[in-house]
PDB file of N, CA and C in Angstrom:
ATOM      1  N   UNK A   1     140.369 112.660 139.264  1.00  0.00           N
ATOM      2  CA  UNK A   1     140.797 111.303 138.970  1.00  0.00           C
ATOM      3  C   UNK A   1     141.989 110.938 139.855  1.00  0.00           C
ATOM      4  N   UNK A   2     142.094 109.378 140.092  1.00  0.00           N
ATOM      5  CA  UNK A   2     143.293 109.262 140.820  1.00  0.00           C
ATOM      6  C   UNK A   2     143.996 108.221 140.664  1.00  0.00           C
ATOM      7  N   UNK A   3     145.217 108.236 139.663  1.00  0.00           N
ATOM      8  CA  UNK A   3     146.212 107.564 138.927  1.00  0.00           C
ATOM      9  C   UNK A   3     146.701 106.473 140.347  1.00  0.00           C
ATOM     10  N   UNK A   4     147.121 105.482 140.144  1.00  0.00           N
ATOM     11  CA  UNK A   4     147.529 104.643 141.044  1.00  0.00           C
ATOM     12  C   UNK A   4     148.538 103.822 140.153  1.00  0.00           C
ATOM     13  N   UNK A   5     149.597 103.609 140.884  1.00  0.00           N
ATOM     14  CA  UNK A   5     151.223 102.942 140.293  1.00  0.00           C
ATOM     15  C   UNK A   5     151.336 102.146 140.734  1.00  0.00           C
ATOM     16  N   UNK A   6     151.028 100.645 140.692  1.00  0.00           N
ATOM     17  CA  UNK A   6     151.432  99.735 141.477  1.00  0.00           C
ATOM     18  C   UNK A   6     153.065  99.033 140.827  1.00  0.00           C
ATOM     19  N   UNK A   7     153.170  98.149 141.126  1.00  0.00           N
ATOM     20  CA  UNK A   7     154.748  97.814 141.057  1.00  0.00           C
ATOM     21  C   UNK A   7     154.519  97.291 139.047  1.00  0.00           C
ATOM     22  N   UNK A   8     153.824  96.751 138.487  1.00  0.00           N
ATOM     23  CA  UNK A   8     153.289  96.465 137.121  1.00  0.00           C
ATOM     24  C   UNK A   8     152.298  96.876 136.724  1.00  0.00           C
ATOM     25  N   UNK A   9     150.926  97.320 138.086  1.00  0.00           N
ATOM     26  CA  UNK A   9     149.777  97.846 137.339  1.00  0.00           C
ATOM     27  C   UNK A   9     149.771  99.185 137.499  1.00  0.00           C
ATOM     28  N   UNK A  10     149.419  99.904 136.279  1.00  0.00           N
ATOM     29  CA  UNK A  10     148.886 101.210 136.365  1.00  0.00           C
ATOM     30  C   UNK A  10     147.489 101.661 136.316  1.00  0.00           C
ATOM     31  N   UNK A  11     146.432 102.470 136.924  1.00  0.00           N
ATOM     32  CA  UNK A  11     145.255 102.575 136.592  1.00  0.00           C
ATOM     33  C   UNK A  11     144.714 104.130 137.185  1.00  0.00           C
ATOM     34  N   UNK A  12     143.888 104.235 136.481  1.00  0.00           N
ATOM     35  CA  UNK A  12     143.629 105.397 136.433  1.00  0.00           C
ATOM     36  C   UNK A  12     142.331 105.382 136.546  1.00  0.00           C
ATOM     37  N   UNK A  13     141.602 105.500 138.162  1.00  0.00           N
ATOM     38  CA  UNK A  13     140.398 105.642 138.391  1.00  0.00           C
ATOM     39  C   UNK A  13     139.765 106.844 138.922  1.00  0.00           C
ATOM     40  N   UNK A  14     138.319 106.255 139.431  1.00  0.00           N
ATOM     41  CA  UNK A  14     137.347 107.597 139.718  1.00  0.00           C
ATOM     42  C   UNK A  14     137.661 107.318 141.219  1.00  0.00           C
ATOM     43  N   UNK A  15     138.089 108.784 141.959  1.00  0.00           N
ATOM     44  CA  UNK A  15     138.580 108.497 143.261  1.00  0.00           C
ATOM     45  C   UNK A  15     137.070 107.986 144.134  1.00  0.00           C
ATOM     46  N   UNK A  16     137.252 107.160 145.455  1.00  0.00           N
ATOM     47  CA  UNK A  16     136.092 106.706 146.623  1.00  0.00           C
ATOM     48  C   UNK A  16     136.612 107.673 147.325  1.00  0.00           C
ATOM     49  N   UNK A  17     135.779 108.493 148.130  1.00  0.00           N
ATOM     50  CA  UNK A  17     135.704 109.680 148.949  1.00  0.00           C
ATOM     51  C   UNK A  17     135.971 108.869 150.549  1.00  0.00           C
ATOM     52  N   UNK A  18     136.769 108.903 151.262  1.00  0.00           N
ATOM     53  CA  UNK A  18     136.463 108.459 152.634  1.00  0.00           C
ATOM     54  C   UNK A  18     136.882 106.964 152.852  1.00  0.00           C
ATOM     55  N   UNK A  19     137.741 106.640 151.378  1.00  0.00           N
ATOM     56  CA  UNK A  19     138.187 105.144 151.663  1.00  0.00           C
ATOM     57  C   UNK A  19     140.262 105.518 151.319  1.00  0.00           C
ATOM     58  N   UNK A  20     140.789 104.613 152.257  1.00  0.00           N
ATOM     59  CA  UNK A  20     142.245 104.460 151.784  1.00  0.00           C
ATOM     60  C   UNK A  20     142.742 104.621 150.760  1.00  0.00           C
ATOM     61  N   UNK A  21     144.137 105.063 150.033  1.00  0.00           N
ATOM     62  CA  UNK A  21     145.026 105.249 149.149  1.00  0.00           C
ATOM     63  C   UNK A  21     145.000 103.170 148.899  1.00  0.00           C
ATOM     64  N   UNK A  22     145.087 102.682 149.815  1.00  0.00           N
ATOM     65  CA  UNK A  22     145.594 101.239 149.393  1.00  0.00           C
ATOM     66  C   UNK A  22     144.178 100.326 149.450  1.00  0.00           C
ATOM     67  N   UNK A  23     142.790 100.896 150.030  1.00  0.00           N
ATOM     68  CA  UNK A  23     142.222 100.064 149.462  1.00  0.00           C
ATOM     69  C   UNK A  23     141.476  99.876 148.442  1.00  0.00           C
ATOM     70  N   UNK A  24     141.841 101.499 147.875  1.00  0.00           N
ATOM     71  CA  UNK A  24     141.559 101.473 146.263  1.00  0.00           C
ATOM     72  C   UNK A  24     142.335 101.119 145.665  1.00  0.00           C
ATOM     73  N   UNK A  25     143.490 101.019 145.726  1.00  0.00           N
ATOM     74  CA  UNK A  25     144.479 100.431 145.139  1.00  0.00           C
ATOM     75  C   UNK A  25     144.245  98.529 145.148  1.00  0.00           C
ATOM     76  N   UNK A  26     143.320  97.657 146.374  1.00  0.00           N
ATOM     77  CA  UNK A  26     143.376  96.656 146.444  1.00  0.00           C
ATOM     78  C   UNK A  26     142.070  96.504 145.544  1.00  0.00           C
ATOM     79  N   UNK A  27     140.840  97.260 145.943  1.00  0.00           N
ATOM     80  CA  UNK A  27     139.953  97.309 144.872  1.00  0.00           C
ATOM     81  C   UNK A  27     139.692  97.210 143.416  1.00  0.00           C
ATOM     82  N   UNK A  28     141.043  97.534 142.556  1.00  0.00           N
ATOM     83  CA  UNK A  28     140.972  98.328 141.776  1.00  0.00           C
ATOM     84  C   UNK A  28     142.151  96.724 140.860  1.00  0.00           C
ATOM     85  N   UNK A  29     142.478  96.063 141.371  1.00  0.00           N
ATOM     86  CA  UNK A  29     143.137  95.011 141.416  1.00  0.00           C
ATOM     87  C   UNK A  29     145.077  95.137 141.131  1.00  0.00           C
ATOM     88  N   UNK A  30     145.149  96.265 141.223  1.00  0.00           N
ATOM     89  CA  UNK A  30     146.250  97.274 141.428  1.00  0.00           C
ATOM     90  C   UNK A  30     147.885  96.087 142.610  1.00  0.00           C
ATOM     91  N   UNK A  31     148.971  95.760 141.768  1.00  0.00           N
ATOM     92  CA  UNK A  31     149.767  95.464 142.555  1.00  0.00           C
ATOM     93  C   UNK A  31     150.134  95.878 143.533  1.00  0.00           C
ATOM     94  N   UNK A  32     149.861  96.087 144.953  1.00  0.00           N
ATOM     95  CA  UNK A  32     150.335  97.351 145.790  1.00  0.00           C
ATOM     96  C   UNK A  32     150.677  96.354 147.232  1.00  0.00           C
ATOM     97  N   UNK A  33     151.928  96.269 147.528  1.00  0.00           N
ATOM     98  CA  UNK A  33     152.164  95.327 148.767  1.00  0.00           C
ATOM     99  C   UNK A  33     152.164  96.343 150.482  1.00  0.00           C
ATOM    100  N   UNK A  34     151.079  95.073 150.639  1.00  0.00           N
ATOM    101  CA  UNK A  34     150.967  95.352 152.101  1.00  0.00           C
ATOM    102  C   UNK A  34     150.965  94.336 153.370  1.00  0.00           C
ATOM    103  N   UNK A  35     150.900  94.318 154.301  1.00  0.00           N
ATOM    104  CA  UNK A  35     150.523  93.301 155.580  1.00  0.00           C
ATOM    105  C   UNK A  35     149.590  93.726 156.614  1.00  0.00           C
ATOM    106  N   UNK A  36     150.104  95.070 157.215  1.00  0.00           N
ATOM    107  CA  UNK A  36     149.240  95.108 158.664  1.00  0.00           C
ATOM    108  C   UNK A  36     147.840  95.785 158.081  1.00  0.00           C
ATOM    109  N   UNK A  37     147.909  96.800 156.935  1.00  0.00           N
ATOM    110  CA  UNK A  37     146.924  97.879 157.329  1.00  0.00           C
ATOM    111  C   UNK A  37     146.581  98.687 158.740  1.00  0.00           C
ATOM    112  N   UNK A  38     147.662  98.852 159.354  1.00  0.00           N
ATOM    113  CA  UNK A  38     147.805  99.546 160.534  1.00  0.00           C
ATOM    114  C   UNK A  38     148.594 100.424 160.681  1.00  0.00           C
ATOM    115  N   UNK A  39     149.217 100.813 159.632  1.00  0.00           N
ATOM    116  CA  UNK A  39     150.278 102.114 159.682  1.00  0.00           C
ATOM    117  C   UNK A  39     151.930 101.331 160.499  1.00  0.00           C
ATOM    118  N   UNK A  40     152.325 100.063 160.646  1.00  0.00           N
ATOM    119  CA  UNK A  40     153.259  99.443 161.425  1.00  0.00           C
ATOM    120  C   UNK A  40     154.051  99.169 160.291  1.00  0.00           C
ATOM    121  N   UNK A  41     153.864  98.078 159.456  1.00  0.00           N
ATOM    122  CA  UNK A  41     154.693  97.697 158.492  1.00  0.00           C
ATOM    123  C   UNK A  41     155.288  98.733 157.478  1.00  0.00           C
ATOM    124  N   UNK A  42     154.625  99.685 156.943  1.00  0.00           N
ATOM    125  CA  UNK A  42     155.203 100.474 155.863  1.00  0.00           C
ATOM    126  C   UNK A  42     155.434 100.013 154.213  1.00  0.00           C
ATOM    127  N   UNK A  43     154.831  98.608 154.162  1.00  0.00           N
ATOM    128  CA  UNK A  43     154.996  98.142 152.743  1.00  0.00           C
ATOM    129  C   UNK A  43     154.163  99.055 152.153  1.00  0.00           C
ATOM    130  N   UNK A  44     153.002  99.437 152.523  1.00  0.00           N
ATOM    131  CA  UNK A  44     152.254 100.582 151.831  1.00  0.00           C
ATOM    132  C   UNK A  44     152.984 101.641 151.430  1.00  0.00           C
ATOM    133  N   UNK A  45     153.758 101.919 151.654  1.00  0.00           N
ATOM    134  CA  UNK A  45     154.205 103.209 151.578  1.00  0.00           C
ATOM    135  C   UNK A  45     154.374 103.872 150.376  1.00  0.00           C
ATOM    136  N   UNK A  46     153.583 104.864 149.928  1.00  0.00           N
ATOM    137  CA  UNK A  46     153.718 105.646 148.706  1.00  0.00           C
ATOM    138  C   UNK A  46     154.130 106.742 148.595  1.00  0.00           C
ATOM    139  N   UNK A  47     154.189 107.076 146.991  1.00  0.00           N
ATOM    140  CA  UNK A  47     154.887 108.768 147.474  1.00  0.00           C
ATOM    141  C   UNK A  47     153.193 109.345 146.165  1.00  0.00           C
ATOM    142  N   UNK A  48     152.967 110.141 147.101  1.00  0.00           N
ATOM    143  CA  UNK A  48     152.033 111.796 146.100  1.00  0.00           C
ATOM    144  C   UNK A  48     152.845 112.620 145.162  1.00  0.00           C
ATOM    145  N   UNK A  49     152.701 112.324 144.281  1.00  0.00           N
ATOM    146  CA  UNK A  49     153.237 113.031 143.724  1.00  0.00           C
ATOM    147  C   UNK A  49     152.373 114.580 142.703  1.00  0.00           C
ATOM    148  N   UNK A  50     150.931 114.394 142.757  1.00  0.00           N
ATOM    149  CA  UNK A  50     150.063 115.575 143.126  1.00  0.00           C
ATOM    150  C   UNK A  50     148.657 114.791 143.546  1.00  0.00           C
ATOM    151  N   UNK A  51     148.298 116.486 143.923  1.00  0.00           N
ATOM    152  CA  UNK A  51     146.915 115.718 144.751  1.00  0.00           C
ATOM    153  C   UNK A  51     147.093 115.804 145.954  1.00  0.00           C
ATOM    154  N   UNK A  52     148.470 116.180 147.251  1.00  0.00           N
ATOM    155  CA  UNK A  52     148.427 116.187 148.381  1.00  0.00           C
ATOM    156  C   UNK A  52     147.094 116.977 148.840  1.00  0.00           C
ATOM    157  N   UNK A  53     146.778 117.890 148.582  1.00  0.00           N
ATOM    158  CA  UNK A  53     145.360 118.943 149.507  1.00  0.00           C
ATOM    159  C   UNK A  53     144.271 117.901 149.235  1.00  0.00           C
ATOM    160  N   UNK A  54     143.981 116.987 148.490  1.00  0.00           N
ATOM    161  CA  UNK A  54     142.745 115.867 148.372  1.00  0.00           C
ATOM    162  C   UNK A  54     142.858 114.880 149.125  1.00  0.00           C
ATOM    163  N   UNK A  55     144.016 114.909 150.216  1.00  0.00           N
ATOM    164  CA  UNK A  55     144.327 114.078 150.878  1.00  0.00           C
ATOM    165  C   UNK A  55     144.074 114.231 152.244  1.00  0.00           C
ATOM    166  N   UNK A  56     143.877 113.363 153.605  1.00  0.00           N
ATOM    167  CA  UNK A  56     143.897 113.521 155.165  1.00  0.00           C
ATOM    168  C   UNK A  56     145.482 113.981 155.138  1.00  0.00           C
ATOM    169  N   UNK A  57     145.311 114.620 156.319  1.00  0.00           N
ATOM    170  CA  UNK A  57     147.117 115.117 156.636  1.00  0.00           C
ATOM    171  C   UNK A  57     147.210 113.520 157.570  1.00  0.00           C
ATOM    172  N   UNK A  58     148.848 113.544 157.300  1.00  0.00           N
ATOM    173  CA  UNK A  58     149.462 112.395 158.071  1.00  0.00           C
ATOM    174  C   UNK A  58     148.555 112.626 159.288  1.00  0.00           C
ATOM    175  N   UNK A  59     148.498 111.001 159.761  1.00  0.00           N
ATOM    176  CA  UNK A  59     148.157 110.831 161.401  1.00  0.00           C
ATOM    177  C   UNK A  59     149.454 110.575 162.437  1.00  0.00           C
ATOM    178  N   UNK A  60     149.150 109.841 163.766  1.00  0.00           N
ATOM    179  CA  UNK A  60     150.007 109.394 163.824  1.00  0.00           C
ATOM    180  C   UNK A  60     150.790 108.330 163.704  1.00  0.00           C
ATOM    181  N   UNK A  61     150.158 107.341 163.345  1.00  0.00           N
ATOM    182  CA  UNK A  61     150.930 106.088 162.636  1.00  0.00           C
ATOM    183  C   UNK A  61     151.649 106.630 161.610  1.00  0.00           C
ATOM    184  N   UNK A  62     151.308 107.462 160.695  1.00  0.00           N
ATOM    185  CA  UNK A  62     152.428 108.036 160.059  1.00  0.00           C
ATOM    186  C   UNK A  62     153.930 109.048 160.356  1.00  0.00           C
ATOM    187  N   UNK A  63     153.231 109.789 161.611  1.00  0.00           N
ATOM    188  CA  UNK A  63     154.302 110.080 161.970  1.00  0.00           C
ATOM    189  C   UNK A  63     155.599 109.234 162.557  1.00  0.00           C
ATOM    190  N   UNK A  64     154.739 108.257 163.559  1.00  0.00           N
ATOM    191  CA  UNK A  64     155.491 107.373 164.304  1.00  0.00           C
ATOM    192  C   UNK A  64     156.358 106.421 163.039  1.00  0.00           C
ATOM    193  N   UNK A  65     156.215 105.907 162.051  1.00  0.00           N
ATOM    194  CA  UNK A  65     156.719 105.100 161.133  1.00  0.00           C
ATOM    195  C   UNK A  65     157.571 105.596 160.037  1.00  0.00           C
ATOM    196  N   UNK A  66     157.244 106.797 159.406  1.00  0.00           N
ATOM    197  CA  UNK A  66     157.880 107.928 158.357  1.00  0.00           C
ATOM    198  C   UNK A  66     158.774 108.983 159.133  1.00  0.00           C
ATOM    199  N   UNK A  67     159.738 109.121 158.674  1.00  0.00           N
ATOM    200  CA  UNK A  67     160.776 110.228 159.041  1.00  0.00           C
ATOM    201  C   UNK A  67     160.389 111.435 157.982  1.00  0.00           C
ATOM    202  N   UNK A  68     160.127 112.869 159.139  1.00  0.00           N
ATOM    203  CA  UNK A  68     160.062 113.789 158.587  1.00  0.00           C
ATOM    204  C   UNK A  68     159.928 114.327 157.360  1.00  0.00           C
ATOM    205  N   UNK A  69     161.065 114.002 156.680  1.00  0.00           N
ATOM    206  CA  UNK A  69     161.757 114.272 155.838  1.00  0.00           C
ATOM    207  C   UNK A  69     160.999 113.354 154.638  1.00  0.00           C
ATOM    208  N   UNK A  70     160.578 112.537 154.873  1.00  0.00           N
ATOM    209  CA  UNK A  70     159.817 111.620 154.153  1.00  0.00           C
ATOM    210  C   UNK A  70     158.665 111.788 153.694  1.00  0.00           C
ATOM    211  N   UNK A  71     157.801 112.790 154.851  1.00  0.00           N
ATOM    212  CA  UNK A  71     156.884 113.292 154.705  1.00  0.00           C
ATOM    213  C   UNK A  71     157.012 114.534 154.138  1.00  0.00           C
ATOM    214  N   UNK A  72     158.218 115.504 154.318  1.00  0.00           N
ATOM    215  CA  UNK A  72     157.763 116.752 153.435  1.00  0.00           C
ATOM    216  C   UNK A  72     158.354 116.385 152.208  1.00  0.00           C
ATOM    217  N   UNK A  73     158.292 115.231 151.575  1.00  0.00           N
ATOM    218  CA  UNK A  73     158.824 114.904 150.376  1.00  0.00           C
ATOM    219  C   UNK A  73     157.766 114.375 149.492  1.00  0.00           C
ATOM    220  N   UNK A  74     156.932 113.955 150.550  1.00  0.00           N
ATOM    221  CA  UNK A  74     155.318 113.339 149.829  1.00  0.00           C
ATOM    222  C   UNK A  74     155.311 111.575 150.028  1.00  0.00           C
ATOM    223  N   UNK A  75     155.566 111.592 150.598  1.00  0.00           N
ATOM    224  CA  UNK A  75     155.767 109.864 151.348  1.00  0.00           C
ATOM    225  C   UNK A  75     154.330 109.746 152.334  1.00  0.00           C
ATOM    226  N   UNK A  76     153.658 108.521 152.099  1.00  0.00           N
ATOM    227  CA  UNK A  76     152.413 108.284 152.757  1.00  0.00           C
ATOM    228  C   UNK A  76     152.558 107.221 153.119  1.00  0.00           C
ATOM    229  N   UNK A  77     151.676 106.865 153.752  1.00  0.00           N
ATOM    230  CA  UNK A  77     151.039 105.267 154.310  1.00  0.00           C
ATOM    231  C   UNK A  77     150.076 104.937 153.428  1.00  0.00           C
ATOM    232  N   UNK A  78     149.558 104.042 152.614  1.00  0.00           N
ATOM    233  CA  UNK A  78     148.759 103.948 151.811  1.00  0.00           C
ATOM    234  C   UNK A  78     147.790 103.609 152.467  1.00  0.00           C
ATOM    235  N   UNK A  79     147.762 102.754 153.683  1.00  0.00           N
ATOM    236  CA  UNK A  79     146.565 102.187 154.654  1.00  0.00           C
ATOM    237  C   UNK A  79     146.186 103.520 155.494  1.00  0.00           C
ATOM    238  N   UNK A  80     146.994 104.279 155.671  1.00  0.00           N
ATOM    239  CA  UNK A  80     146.238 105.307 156.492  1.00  0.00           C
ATOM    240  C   UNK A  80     146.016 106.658 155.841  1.00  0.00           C
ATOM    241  N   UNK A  81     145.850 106.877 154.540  1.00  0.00           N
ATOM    242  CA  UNK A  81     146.063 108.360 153.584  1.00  0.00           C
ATOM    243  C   UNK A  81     144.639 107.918 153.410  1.00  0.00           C
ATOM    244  N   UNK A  82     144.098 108.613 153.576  1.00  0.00           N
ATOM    245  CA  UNK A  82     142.307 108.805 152.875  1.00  0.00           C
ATOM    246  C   UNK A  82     141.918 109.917 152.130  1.00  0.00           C
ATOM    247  N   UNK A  83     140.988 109.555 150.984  1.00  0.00           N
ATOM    248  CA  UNK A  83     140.593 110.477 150.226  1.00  0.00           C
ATOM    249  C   UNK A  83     139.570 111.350 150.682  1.00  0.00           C
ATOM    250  N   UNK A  84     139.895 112.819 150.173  1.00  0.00           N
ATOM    251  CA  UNK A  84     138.661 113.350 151.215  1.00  0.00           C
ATOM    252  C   UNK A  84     137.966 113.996 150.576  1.00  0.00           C
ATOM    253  N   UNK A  85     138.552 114.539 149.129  1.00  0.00           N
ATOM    254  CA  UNK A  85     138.001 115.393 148.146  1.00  0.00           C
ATOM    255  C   UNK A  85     138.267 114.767 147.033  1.00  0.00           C
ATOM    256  N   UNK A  86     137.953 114.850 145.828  1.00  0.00           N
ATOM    257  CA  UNK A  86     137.988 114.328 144.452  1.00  0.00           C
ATOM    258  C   UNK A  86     138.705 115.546 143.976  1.00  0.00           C
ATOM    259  N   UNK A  87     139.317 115.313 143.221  1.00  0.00           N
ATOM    260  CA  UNK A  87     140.618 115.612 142.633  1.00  0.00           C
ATOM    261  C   UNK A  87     141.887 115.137 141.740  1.00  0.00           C
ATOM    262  N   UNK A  88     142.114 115.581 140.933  1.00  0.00           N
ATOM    263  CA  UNK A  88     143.406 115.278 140.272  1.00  0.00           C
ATOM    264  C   UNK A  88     144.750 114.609 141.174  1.00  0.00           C
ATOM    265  N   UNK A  89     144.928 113.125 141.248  1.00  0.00           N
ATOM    266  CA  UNK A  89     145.790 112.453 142.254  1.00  0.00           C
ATOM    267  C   UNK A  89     146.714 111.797 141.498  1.00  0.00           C
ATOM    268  N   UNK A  90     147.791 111.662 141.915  1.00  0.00           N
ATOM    269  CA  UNK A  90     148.906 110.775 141.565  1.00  0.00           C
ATOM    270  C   UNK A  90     149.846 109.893 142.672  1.00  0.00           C
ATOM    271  N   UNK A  91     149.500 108.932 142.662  1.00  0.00           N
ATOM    272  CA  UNK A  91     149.945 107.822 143.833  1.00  0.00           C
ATOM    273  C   UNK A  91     151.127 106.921 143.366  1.00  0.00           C
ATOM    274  N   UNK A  92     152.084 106.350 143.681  1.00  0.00           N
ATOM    275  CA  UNK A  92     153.234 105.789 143.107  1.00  0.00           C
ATOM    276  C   UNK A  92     153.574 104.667 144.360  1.00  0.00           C
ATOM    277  N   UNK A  93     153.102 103.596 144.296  1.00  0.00           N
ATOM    278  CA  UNK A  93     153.430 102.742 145.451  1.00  0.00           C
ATOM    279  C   UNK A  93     155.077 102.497 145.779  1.00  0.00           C
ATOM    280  N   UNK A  94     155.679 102.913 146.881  1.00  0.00           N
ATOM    281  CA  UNK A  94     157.631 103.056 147.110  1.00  0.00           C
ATOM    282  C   UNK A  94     157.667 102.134 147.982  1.00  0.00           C
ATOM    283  N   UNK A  95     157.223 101.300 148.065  1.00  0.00           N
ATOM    284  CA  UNK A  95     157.896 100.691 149.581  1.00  0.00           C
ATOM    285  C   UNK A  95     158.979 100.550 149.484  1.00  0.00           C
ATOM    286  N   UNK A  96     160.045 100.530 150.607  1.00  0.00           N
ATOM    287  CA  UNK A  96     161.245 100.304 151.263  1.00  0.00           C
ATOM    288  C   UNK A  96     162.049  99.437 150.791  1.00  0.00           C
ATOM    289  N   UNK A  97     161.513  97.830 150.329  1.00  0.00           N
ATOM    290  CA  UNK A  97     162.351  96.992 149.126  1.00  0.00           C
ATOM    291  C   UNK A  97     160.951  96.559 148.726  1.00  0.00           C
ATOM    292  N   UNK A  98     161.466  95.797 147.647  1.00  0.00           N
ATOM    293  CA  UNK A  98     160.275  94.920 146.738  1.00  0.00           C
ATOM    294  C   UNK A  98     160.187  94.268 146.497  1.00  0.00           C
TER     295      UNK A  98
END
C-alpha cells in the first residue's frame, strides 16, 4: 500500500507500478503542489519516510535540484520517484514553502 500526505489530504492507496510518486498523488485527488513535472521546480518535493527499496533510485534531475544531504534523509522529487515494486510506502509531500 502507499499512504500519500498531501498538505490536507491523506490517502491511502493501492500503489500503480511504473507511474510517479506525484501522479498518483494527482490521480488520487490528493493536495500535492507542483508546476514543471520536470524535476526543475521542486514543489514536488517529498520526503519517504518507508518504502525507499519500492522506489527508482534518484536520477539526475534529482541530483541536480536536491542537496545530498536531502537525499540521504529521504527527500524525493515526486515527478521523478517511480514506483517499481508494490510495497508498504509512506510519502509526505515537503515542499520548500507552502
Amino acid at each position: 500500500m502507499l499512504e500519500l500526505k498531501g498538505r490536507n489530504i491523506h490517502k491511502t492507496i493501492q500503489p500503480q507500478i511504473g507511474r510517479t510518486i506525484l501522479q498518483q498523488a494527482v490521480d488520487n485527488g490528493i493536495d500535492w503542489g507542483f508546476q514543471c513535472t520536470r524535476g526543475i521546480c521542486a514543489r514536488c518535493r517529498c520526503l519517504i519516510s518507508e518504502g525507499m527499496e519500492y522506489l527508482s533510485e534518484p536520477n539526475d534531475a534529482e541530483w541536480d535540484r536536491l542537496e545530498p544531504e536531502e537525499l540521504d534523509r529521504g527527500y524525493r522529487l515526486g515527478c521523478q520517484t517511480v514506483v517499481e515494486r508494490d510495497g508498504a510506502m509512506k510519502v509526505s509531500h515537503r515542499p520548500y514553502f507552502w
